[in-house]
C-alpha atoms as a PDB file:
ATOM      1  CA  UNK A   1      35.770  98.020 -59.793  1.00  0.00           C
ATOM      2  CA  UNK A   2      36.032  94.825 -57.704  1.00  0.00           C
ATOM      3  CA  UNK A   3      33.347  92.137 -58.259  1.00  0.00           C
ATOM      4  CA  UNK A   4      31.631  89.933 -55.791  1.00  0.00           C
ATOM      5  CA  UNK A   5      33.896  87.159 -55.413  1.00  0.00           C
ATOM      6  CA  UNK A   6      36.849  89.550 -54.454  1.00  0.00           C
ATOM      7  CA  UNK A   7      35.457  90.279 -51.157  1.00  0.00           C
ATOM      8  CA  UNK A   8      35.602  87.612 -48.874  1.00  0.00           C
ATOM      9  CA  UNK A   9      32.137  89.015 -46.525  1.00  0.00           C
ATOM     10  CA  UNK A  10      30.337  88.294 -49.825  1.00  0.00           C
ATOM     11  CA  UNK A  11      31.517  85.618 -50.333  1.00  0.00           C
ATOM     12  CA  UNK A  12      30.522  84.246 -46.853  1.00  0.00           C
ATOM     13  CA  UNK A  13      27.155  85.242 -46.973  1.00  0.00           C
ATOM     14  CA  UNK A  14      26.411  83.592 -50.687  1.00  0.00           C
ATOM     15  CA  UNK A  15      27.572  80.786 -48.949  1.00  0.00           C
ATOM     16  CA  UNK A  16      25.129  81.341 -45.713  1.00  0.00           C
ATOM     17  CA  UNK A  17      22.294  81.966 -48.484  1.00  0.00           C
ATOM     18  CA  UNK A  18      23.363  78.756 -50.454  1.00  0.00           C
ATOM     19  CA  UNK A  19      23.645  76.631 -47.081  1.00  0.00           C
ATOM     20  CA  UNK A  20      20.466  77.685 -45.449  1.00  0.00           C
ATOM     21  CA  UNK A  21      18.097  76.564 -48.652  1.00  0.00           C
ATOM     22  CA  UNK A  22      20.470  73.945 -49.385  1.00  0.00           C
ATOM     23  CA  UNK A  23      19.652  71.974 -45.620  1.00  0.00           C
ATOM     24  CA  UNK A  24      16.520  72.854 -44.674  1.00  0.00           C
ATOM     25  CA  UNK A  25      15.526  70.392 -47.246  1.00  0.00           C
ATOM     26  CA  UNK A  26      17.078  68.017 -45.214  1.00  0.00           C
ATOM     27  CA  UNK A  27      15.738  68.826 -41.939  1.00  0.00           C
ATOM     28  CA  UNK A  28      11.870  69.535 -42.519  1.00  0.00           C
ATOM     29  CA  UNK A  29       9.790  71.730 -40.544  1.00  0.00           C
ATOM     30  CA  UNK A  30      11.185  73.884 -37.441  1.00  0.00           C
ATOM     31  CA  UNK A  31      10.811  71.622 -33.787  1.00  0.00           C
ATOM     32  CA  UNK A  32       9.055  73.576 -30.416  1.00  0.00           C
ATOM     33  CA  UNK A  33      10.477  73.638 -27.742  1.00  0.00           C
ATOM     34  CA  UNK A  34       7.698  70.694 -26.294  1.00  0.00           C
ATOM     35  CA  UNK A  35       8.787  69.026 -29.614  1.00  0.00           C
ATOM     36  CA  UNK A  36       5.460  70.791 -32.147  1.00  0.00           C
ATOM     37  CA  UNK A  37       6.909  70.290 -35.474  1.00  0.00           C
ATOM     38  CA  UNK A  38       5.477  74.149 -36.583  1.00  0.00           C
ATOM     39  CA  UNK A  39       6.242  75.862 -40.473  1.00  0.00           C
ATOM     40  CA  UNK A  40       6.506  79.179 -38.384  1.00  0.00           C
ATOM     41  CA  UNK A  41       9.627  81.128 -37.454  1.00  0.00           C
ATOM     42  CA  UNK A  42       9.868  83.179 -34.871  1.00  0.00           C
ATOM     43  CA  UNK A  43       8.212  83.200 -31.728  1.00  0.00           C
ATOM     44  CA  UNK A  44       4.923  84.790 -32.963  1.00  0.00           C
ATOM     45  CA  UNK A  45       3.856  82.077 -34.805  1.00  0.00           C
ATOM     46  CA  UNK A  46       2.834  78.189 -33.585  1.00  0.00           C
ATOM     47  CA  UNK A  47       6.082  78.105 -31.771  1.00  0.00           C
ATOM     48  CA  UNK A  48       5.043  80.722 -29.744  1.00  0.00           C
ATOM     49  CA  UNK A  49       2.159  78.578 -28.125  1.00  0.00           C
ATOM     50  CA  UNK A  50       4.748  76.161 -27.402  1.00  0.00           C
ATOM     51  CA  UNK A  51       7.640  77.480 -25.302  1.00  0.00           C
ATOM     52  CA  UNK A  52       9.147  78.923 -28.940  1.00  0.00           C
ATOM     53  CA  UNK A  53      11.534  77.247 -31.291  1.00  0.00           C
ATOM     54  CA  UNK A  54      13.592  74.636 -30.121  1.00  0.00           C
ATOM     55  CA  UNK A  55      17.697  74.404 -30.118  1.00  0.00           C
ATOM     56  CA  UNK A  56      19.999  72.352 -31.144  1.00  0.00           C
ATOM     57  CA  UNK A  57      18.734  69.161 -28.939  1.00  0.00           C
ATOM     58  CA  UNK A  58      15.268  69.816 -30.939  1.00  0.00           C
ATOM     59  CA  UNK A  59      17.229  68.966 -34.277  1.00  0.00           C
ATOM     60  CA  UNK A  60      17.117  72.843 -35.284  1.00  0.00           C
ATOM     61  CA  UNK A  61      20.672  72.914 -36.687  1.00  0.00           C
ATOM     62  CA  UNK A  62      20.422  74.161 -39.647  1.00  0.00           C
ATOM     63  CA  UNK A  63      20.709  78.333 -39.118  1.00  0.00           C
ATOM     64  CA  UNK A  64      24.008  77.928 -36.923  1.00  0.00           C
ATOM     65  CA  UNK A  65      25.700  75.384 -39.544  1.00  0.00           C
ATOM     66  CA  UNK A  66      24.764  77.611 -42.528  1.00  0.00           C
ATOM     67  CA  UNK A  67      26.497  80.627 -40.384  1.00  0.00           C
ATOM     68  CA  UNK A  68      29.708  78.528 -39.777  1.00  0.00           C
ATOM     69  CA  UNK A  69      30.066  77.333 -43.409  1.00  0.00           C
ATOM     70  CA  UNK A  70      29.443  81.000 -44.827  1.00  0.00           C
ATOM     71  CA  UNK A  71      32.467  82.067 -41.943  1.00  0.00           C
ATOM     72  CA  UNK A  72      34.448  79.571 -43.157  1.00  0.00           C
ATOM     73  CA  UNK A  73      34.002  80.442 -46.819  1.00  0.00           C
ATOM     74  CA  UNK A  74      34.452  83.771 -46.143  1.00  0.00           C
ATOM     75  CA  UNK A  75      38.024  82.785 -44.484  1.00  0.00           C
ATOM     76  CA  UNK A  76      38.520  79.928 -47.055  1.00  0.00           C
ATOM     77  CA  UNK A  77      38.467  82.563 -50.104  1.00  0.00           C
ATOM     78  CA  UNK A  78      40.371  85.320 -48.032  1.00  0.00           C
ATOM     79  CA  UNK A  79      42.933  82.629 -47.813  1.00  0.00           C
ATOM     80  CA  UNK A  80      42.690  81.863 -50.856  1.00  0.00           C
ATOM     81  CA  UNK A  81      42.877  85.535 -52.525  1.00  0.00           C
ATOM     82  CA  UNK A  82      45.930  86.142 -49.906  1.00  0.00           C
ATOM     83  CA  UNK A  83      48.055  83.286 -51.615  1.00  0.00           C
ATOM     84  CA  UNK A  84      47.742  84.554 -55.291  1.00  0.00           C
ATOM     85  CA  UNK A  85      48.776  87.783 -54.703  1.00  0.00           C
ATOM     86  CA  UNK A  86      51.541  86.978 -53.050  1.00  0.00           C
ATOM     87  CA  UNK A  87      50.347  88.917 -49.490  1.00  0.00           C
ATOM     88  CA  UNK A  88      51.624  86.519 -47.154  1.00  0.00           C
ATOM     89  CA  UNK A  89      55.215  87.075 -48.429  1.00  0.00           C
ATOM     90  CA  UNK A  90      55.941  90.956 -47.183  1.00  0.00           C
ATOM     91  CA  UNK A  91      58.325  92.923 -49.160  1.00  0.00           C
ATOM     92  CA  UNK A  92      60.608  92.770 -45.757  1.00  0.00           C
ATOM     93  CA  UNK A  93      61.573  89.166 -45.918  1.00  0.00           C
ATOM     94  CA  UNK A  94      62.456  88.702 -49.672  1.00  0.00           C
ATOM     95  CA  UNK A  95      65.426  87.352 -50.126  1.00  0.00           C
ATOM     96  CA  UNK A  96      67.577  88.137 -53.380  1.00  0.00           C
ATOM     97  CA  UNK A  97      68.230  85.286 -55.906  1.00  0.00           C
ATOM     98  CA  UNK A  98      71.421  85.308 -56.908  1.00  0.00           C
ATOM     99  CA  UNK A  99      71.550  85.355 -61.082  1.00  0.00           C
ATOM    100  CA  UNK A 100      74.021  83.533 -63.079  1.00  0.00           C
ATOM    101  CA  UNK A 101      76.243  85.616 -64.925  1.00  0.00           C
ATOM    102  CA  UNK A 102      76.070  85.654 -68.768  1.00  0.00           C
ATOM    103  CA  UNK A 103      78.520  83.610 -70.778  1.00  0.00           C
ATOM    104  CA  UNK A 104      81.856  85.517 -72.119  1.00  0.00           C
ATOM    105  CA  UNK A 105      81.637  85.738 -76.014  1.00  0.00           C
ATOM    106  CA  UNK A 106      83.912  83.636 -77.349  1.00  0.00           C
ATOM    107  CA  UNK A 107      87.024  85.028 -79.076  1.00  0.00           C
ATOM    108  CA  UNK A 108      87.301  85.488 -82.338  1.00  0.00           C
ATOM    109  CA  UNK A 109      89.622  83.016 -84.265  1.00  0.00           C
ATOM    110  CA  UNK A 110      91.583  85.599 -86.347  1.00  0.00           C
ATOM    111  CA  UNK A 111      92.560  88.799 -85.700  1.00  0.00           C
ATOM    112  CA  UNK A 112      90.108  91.437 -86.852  1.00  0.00           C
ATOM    113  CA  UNK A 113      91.908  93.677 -89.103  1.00  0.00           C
ATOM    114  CA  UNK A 114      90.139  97.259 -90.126  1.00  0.00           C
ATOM    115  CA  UNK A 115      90.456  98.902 -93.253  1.00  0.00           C
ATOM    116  CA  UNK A 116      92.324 102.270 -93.432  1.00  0.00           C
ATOM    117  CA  UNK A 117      89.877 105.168 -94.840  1.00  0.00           C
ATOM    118  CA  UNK A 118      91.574 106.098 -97.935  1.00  0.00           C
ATOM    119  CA  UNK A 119      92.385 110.128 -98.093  1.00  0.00           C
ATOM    120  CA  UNK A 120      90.645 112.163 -99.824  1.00  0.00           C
ATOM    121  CA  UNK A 121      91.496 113.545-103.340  1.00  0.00           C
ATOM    122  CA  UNK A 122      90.580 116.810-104.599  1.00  0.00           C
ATOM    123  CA  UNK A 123      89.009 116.684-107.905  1.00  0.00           C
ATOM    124  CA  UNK A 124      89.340 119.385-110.601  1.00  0.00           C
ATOM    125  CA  UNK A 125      88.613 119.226-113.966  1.00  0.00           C
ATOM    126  CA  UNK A 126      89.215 121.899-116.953  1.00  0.00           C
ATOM    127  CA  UNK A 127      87.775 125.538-117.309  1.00  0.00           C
ATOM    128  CA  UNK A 128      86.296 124.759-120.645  1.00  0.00           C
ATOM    129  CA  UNK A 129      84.019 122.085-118.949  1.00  0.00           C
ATOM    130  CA  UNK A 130      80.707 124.084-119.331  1.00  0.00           C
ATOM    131  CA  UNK A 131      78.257 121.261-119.547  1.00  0.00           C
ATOM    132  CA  UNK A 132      79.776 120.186-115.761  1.00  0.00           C
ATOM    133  CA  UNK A 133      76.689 118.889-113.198  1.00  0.00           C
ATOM    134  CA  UNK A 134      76.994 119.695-109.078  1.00  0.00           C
ATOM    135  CA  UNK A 135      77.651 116.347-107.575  1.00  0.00           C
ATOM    136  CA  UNK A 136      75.445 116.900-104.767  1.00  0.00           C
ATOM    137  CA  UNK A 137      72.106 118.588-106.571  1.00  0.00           C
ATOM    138  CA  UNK A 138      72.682 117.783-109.830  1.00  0.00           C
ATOM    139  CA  UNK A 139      72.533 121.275-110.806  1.00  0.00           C
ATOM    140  CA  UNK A 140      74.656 123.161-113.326  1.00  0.00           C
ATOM    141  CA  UNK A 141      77.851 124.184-112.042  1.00  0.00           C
ATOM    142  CA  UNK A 142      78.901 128.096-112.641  1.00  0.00           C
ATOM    143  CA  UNK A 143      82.787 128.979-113.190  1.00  0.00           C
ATOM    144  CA  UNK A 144      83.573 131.307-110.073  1.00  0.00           C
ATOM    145  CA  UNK A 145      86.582 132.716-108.851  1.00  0.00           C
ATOM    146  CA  UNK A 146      87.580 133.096-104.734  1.00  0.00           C
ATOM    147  CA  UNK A 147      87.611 136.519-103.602  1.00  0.00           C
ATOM    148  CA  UNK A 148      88.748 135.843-100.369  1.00  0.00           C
ATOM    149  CA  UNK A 149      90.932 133.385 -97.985  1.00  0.00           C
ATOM    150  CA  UNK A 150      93.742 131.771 -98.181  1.00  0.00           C
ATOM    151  CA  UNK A 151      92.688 130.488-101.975  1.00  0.00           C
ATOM    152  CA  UNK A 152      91.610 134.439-102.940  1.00  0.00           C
ATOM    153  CA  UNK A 153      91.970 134.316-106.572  1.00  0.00           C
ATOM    154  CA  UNK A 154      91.607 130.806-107.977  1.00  0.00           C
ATOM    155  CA  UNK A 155      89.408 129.817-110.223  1.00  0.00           C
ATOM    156  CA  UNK A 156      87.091 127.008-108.909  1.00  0.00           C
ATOM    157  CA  UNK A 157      83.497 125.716-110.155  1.00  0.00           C
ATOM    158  CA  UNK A 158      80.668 126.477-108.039  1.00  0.00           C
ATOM    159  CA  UNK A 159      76.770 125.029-108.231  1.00  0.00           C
ATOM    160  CA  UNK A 160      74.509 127.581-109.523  1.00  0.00           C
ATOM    161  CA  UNK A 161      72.104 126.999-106.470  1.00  0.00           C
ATOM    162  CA  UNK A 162      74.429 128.681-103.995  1.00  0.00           C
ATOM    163  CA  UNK A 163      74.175 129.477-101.099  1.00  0.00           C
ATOM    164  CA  UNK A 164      71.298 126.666-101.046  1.00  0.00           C
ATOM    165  CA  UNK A 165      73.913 124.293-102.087  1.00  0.00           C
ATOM    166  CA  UNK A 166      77.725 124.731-101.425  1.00  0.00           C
ATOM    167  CA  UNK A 167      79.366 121.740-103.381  1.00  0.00           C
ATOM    168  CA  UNK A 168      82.604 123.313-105.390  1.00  0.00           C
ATOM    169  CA  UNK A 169      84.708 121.379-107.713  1.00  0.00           C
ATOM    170  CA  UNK A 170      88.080 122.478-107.921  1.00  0.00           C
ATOM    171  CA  UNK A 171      89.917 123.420-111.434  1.00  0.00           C
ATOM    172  CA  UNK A 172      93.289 122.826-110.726  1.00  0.00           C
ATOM    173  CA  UNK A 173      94.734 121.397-107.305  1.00  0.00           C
ATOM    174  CA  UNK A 174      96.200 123.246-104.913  1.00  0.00           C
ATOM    175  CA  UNK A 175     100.164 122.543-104.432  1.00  0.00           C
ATOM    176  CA  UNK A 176     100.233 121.503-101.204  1.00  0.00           C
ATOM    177  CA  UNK A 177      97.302 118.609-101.740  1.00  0.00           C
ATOM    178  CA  UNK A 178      99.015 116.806-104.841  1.00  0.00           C
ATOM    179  CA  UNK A 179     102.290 115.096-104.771  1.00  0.00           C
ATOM    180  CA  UNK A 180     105.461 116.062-106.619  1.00  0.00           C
ATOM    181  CA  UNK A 181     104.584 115.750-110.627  1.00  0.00           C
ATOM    182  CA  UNK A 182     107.348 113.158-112.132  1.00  0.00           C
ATOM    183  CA  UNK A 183     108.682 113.686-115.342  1.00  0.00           C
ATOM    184  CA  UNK A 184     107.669 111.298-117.854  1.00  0.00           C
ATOM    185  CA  UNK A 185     110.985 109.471-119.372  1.00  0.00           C
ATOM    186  CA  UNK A 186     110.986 110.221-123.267  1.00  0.00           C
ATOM    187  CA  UNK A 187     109.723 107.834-125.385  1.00  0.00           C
ATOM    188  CA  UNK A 188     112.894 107.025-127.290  1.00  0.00           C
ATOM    189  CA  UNK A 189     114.756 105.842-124.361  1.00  0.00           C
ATOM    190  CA  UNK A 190     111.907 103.354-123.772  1.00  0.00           C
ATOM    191  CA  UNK A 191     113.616  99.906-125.242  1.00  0.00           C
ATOM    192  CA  UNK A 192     111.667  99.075-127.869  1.00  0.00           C
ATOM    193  CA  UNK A 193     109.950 101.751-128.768  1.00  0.00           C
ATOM    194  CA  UNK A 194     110.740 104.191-131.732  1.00  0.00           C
ATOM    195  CA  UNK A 195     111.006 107.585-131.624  1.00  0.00           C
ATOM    196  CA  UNK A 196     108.285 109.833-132.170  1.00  0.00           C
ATOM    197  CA  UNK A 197     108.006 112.191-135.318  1.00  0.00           C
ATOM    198  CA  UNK A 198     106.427 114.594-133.501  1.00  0.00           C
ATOM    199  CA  UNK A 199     108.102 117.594-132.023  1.00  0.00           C
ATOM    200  CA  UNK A 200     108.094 118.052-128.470  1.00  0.00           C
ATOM    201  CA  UNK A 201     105.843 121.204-128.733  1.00  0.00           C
ATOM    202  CA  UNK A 202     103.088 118.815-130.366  1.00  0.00           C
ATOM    203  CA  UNK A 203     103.837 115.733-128.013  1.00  0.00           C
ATOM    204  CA  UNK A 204     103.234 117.967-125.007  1.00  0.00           C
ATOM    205  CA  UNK A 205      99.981 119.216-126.325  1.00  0.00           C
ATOM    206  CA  UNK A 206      99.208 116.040-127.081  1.00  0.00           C
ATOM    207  CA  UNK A 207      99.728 114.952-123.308  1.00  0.00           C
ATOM    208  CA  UNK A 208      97.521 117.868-122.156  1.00  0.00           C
ATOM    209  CA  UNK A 209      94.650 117.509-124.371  1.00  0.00           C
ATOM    210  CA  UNK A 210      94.362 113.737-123.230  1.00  0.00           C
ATOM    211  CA  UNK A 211      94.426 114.793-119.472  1.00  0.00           C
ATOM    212  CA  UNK A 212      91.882 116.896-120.082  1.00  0.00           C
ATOM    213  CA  UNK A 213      89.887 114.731-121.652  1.00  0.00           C
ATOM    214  CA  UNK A 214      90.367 112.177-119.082  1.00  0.00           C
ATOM    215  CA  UNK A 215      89.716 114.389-116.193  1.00  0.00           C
ATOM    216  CA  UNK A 216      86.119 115.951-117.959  1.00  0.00           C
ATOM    217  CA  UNK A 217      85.436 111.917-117.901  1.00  0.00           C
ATOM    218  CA  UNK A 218      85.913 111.372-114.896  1.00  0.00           C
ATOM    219  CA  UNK A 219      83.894 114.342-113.785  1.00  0.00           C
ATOM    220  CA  UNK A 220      80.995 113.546-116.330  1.00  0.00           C
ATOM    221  CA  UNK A 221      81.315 110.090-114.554  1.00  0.00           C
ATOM    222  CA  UNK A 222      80.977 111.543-111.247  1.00  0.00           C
ATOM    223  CA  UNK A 223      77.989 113.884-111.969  1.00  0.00           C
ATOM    224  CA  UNK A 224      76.162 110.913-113.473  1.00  0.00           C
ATOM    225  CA  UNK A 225      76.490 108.856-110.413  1.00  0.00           C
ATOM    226  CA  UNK A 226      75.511 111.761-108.502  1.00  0.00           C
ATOM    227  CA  UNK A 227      72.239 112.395-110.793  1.00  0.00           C
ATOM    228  CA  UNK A 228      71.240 108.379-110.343  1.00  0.00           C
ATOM    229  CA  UNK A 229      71.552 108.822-106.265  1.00  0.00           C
ATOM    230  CA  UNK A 230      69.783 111.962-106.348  1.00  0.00           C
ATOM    231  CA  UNK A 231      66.919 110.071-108.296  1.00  0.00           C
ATOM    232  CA  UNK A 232      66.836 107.417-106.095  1.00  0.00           C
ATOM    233  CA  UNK A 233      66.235 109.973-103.041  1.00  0.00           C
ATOM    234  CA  UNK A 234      63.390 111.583-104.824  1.00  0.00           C
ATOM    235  CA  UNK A 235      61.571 107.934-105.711  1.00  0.00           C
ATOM    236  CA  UNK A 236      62.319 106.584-102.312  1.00  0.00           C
ATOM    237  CA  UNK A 237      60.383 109.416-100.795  1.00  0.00           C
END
């Protein structure tokens, strides 16, 4: 809802109100026409007995003044109201401003070089691993074997929450995901290192136990990690 002062007819007759008391101060009583100074108005009162109220020449400026200062208020504050919002400007003679373009970022000093993503390795880790976690729930794993696909048959571990959670972890790798196995030289045509007492047989064993145990490390490693992230969802929730 507009107020008062927003229409510029109100505003013109405050100001007729204002100027009419504010004068007639200054000019006394009304004049007659024969010159009767009378306190009536109109010409049913004393004026009436003397040819009525008197004009301008009489000194009975007051009404007409406070009627051109309220029009000109009224105008004034139009005027005024007009300028601020911008009305005197239409929306057919704007003009566009041109806008100075932004400044190019400066180049960088040194070439940016990006990291290569490493591939990913498949992880397996021994059938006898029974204590195994799921990496992804933390959940025990369960030794499963493929019934179907293109890996029907082999032996993988799977996380007891299936089908809620799908994380595998593979026993032994696949051939075509692992490079060509090298031979280990023997260790008496190292150079300065004696030969072993052991028989091959024993030394091989040997070999496969410590794999073994290195891989279940690795994998106990990786379900650990696993166990801390999965706590640190639960306590960020």
């Amino acid at each position: 809802m507009k107020t008062i002062a927003g229409h510029p007819i109100a505003v013109g007759f405050l100001s007729f109100i204002v100027s009419r008391i504010g004068l007639s101060p200054l000019v006394g009583d009304r004049v007659c026409r024969d010159g009767w100074h009378s306190m009536s108005i109109g010409h049913r009162g004393a004026c009436s007995w003397h040819g009525g109220v008197g004009g301008l020449e009489h000194g009975n400026w007051v009404m007409p003044a406070a009627i051109a200062l309220g029009v000109a208020a009224g105008f004034a504050w139009d005027a005024l109201q007009s300028r601020r919002s911008g009305r005197e400007d239409p929306e057919e003679e704007w003009r566009p401003v041109p806008v100075p373009a932004s400044p190019p970022s400066p180049e960088p000093s040194a070439p940016i070089i990006v990291a290569e993503t490493p591939a990913p390795q498949m992880q397996w880790v021994s059938t006898q691993s029974a204590w195994l976690l799921c990496p992804k729930c933390s959940a025990g794993m369960k030794l499963r074997t493929a019934q179907r696909g293109r890996y029907a048959g082999r032996d993988f571990w799977g996380c007891r929450n299936y089908p809620s959670c799908n994380e595998i972890v593979n026993i032994k790798p696949v051939p075509e995901m692992q490079k060509p196995a090298v031979a280990a030289p023997p260790l008496a045509s190292l150079p300065g290192r004696p030969q072993s007492a052991l028989p091959p047989e024993e030394l091989e064993r040997l070999r496969e136990r410590t794999r073994r145990a290195t891989a279940e490390s690795a994998a106990y490693i990786a379900a650990e990690l696993a166990r801390a992230k999965q706590r640190r969802r639960r306590r960020s929730r």
